[in-house]
Protein backbone atom coordinates (compact mmCIF):
# COMPACT_ATOMS: atom_id res chain seq x y z
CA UNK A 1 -23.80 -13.38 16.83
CA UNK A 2 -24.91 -10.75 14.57
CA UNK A 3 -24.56 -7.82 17.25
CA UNK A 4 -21.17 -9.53 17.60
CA UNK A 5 -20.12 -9.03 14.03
CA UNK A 6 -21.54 -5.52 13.88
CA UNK A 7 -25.06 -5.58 12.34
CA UNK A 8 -27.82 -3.60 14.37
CA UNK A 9 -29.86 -6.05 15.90
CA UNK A 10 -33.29 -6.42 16.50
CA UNK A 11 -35.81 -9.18 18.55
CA UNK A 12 -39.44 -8.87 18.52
CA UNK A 13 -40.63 -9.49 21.91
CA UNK A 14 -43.89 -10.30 20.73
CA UNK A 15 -43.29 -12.37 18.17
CA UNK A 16 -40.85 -14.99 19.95
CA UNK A 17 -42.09 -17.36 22.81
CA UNK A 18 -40.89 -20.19 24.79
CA UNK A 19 -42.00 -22.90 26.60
CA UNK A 20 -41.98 -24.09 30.47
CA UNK A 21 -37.69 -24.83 31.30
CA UNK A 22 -36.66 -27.54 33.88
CA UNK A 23 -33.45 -24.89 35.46
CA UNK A 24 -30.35 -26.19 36.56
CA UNK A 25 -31.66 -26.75 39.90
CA UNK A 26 -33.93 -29.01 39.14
CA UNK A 27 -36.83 -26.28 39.26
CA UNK A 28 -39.82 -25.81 36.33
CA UNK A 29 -39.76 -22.12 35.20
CA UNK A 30 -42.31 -20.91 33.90
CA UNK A 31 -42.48 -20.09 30.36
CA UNK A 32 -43.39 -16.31 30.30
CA UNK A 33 -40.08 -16.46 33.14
CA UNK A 34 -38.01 -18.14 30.44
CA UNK A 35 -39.24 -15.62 28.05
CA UNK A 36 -38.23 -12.50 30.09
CA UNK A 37 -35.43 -13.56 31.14
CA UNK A 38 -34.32 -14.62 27.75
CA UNK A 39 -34.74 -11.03 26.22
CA UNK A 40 -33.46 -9.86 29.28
CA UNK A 41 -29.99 -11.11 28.34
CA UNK A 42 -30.10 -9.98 24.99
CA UNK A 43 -31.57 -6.30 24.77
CA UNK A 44 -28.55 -4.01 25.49
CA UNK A 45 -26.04 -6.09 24.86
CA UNK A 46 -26.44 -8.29 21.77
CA UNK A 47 -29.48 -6.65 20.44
CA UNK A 48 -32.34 -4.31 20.82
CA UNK A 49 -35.67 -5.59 21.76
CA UNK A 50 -38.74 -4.18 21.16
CA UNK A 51 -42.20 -5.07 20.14
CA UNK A 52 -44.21 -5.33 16.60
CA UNK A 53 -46.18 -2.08 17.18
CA UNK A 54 -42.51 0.01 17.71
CA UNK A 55 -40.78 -1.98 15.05
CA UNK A 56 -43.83 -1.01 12.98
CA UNK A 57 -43.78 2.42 13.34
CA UNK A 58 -40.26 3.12 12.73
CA UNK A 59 -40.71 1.32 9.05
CA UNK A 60 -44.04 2.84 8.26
CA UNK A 61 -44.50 6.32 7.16
């Protein structure tokens, strides 16, 4: 929602996890699956993702 109300918005891929999903059709995914897919959906479109050592670097002088 924040992407939505126009605040740049960021996800730590590294620092978010999941766990094993039973899908819509019945099948387990598998959580690292979950996980992808999940920041999949969001980078580009309601926020940037990237990972602690980037988000690190662009804070640290």
């Amino acid at each position: 929602m924040a992407g939505n109300l126009g605040f740049r918005t960021y996800v730590v891929a590294d620092a978010t996890a999941t766990f094993d999903q039973i899908g819509m059709d019945g099948r387990k995914r598998a959580a690292a699956d979950v996980h992808f897919a999940a920041l999949s959906d969001l980078n580009g479109e309601f926020a940037t993702v990237v990972d602690t050592e980037a988000l690190l670097a662009s804070v640290v002088d």
